[in-house]
Protein backbone atom coordinates (compact mmCIF):
# COMPACT_ATOMS: atom_id res chain seq x y z
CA UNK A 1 -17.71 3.81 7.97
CA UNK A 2 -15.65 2.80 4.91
CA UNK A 3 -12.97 1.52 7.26
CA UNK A 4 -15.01 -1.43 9.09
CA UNK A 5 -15.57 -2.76 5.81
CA UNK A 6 -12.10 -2.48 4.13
CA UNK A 7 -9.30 -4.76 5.24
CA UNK A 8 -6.48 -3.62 2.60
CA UNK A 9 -4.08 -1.37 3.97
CA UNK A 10 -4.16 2.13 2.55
CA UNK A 11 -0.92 3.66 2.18
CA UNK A 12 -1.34 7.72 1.49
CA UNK A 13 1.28 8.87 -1.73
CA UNK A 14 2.49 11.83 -1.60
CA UNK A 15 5.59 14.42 -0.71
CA UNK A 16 3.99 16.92 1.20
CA UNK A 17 4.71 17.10 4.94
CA UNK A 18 1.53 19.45 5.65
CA UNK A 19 -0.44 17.03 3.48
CA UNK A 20 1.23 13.78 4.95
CA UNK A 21 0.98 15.12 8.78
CA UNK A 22 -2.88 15.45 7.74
CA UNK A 23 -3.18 11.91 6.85
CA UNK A 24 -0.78 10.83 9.12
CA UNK A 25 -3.69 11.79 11.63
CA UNK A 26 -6.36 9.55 9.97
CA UNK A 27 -6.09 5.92 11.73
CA UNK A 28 -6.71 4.41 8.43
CA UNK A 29 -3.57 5.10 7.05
CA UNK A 30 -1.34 2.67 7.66
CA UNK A 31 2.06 3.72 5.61
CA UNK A 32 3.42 6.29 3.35
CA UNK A 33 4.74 6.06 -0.07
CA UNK A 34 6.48 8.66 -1.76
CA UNK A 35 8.83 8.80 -4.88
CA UNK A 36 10.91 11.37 -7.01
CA UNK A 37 7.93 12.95 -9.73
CA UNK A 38 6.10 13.63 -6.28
CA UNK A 39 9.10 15.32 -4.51
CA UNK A 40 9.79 17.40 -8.00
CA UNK A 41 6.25 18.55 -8.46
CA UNK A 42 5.95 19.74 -4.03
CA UNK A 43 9.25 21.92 -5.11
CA UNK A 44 11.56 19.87 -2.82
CA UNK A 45 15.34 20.85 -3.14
CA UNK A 46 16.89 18.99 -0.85
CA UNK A 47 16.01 14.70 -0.81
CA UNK A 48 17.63 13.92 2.35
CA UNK A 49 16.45 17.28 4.43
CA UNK A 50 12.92 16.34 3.15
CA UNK A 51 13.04 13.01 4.05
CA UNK A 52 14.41 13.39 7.85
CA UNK A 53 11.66 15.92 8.34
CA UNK A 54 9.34 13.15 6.98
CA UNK A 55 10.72 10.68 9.47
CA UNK A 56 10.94 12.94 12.65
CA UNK A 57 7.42 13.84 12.25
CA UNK A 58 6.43 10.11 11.13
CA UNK A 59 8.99 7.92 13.55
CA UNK A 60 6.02 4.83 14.03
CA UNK A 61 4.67 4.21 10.18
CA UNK A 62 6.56 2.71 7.05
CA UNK A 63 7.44 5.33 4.74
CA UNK A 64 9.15 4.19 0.98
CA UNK A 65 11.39 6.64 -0.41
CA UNK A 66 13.30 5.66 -3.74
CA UNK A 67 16.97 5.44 -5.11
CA UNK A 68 17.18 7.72 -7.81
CA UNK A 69 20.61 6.04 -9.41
CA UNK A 70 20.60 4.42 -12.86
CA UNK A 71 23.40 1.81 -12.52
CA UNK A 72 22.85 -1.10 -9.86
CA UNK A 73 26.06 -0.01 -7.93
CA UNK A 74 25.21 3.53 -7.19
CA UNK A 75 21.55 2.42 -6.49
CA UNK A 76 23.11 0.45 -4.17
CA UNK A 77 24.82 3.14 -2.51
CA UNK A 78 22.26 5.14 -2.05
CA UNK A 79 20.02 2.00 -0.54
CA UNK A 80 22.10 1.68 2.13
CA UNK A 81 22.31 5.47 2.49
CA UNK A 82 18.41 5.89 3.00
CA UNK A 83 17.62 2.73 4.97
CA UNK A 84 20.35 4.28 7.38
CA UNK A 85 17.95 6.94 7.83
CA UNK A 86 15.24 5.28 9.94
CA UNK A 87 13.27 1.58 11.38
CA UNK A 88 10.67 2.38 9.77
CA UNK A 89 12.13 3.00 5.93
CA UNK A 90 11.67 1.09 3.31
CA UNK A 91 13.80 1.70 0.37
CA UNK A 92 12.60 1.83 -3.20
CA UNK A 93 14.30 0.25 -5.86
CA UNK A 94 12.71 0.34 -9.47
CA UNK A 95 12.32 -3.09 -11.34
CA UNK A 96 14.91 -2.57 -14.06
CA UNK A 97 17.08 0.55 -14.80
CA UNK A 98 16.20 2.95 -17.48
CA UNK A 99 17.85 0.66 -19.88
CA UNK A 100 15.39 -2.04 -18.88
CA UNK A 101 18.58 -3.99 -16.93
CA UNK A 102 16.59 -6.10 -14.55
CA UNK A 103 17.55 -5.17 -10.64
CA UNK A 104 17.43 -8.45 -9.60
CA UNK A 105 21.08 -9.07 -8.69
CA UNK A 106 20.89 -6.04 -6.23
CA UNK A 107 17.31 -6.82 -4.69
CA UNK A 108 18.79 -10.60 -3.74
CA UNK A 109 21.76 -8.93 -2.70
CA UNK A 110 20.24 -5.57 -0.31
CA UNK A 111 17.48 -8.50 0.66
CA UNK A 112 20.22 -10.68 2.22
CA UNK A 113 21.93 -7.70 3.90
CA UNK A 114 18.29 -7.35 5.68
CA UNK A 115 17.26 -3.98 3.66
CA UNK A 116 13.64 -3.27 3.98
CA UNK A 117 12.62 -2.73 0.13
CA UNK A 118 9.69 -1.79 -2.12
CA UNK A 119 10.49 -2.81 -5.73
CA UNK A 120 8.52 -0.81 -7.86
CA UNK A 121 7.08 -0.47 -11.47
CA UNK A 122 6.26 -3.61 -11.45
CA UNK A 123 3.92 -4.41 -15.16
CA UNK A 124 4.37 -8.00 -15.60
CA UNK A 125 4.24 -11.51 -13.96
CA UNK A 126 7.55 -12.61 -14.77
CA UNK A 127 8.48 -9.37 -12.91
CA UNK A 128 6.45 -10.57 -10.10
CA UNK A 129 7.93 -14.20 -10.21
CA UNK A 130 11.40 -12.73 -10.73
CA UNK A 131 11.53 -10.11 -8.10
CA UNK A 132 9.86 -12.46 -5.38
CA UNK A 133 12.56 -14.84 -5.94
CA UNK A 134 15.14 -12.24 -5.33
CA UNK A 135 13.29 -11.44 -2.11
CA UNK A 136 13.18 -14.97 -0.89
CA UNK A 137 14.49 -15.48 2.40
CA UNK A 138 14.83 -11.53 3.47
CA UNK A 139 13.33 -9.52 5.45
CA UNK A 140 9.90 -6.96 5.19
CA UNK A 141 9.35 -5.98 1.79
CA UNK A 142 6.94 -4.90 -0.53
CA UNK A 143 6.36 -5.43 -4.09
CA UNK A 144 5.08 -2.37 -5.91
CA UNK A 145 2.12 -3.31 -9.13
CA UNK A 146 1.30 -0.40 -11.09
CA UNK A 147 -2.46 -2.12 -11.18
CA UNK A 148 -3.17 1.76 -12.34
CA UNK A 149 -0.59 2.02 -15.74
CA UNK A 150 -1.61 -1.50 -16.81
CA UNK A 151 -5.09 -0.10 -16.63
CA UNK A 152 -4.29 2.65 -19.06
CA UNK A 153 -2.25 0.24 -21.62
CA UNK A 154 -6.43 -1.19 -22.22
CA UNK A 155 -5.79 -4.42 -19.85
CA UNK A 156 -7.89 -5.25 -16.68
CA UNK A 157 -5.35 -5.21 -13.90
CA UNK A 158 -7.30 -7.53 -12.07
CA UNK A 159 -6.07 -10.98 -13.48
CA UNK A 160 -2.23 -9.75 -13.12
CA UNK A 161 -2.81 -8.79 -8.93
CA UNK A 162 -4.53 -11.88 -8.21
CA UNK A 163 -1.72 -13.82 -9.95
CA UNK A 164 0.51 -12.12 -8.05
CA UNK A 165 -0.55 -12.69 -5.01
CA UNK A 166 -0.77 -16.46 -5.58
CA UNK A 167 3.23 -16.15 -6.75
CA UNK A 168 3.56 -14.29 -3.55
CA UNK A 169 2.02 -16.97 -1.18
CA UNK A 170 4.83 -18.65 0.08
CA UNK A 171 6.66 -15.82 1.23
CA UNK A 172 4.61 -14.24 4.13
CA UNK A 173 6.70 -11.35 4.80
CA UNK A 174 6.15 -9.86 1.20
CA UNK A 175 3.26 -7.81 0.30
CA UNK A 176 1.46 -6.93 -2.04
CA UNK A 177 0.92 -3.38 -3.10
CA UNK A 178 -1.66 -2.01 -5.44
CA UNK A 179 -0.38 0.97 -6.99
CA UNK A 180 -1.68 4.09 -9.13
CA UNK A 181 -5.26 2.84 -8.59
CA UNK A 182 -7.25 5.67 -10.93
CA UNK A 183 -10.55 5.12 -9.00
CA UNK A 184 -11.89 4.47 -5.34
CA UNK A 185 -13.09 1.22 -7.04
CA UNK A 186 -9.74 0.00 -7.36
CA UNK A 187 -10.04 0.62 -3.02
CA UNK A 188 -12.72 -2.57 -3.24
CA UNK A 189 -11.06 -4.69 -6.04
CA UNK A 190 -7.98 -4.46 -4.08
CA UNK A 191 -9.99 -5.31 -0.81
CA UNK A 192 -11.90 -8.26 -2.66
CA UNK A 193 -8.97 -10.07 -4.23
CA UNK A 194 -7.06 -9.98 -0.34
CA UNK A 195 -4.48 -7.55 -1.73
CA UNK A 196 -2.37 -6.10 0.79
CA UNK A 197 -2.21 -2.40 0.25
CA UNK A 198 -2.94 0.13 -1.93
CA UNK A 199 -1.25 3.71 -2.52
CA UNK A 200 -3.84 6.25 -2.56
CA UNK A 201 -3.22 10.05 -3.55
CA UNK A 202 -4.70 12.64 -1.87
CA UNK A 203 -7.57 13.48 -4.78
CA UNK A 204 -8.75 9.45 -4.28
CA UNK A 205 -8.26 10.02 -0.20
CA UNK A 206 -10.70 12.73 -0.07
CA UNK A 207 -13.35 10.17 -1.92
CA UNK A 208 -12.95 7.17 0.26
CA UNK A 209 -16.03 8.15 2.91
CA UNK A 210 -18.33 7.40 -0.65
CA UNK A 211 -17.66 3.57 -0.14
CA UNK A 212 -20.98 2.22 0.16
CA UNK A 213 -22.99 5.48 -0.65
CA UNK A 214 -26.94 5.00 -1.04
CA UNK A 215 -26.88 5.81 -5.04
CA UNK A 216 -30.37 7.09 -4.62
CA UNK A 217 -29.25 10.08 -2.60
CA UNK A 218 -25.65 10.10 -4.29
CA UNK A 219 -28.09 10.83 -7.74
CA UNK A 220 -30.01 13.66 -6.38
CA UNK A 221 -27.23 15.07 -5.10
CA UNK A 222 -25.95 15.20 -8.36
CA UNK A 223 -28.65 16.29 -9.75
CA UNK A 224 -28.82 19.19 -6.85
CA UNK A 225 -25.41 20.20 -7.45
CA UNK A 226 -26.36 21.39 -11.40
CA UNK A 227 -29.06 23.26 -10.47
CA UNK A 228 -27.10 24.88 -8.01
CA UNK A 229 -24.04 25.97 -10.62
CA UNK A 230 -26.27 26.70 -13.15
CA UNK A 231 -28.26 29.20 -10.85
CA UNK A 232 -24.77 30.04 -9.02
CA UNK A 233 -23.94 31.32 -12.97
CA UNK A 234 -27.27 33.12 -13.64
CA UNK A 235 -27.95 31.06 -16.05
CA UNK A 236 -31.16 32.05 -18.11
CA UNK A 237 -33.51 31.04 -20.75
CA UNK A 238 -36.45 32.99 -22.71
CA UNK A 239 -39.23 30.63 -23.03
């Protein structure tokens, strides 16, 4: 199976609870990530109701759930609000505010109080250098790459998560995570390069047991599943 061979932690994304109990179920899943553009698109109403839910049904993994202020104060409210809310919570706070003000002074700050975090939207070394600085010293925490977006900007991710890590080294309780991978190959780069985790939506979840497939038998499998649409659609042609 896919799982003796991969060491990175997978960490399902998502803000279903039906979908999230699934996975919960799974023993490769290790943690749960979830953030506002999920909750909005599931339909949830209420943050905090969702979230308890989350965490009464989930009491033993780490689960992120993010501030949602835009000035470092109010973030900071609500960080201490939502790490209140369970052991096992790690509380998101985005690299910068919308107005690109670097977080910085608030991760040293929640980090010395002994918040659990996962700084996110992470793009750019000196983000990485900057944010595990602010991080020094504290406790758990996670640092959040978007290995996925830099993909889509035309850049090979790669180069930026192994630096990372290396910036990364000296501080054992941070990790690594590799987020909004676009393929299950981004599963094995992540793996190969010692990442720590990787966030993995439920479309990517449901490919992971084709780690490893024979590509013999993955091609005429292919090839079988045309000829079954195309008869399937009564396709014909006169000849």
């Amino acid at each position: 199976m896919f799982h003796d061979v991969i060491d990175v932690k997978i960490f399902a994304d998502g803000a279903e609870l039906p979908g999230m109990l699934a996975m919960r179920e799974k023993k490769y899943i290790k943690g749960f990530t979830t953030n506002p553009t999920l909750m909005r698109k599931a339909g949830i109403a209420n943050y905090e109701e969702f979230a308890r839910s989350v965490l009464a049904a989930i009491p033993d993994l780490p689960i992120s759930f993010e501030v949602f202020a835009d000035d470092l104060e109010s973030m900071a409210g609500q960080a201490h609000r939502i790490a209140a809310w369970g052991e096992n919570v790690y509380v998101k706070i985005p690299v910068t505010t919308t107005g690109g003000i670097s977080a910085a002074p608030l991760i040293r700050r929640l980090a010395a109080e002994g918040i659990k975090q996962n700084v996110t939207a992470l793009m750019t070394l000196d983000q990485v250098q900057e944010v595990t600085e602010a991080l020094r010293g504290g406790p758990s925490s996670y640092i959040s790459v978007f290995a996925g977006r830099i993909a889509d900007s035309g850049r090979d991710p790669l180069r930026i998560m192994t630096a990372s890590l290396e910036i990364m080294r000296d501080q054992p309780q941070l990790e690594l995570i590799w987020a909004s991978p676009r393929e299950i190959l981004n599963v094995v780069q992540a793996n190969e390069i010692g990442c720590h985790i990787i966030t993995v939506t439920n479309d990517l979840l449901a490919k992971l047991p084709l780690i490893g497939k024979d590509l013999t038998e993955f091609s005429r499998e292919t090839v079988q599943m045309f000829h079954n649409d195309a008869m399937s659609a009564g396709f014909t042609l006169d000849l």
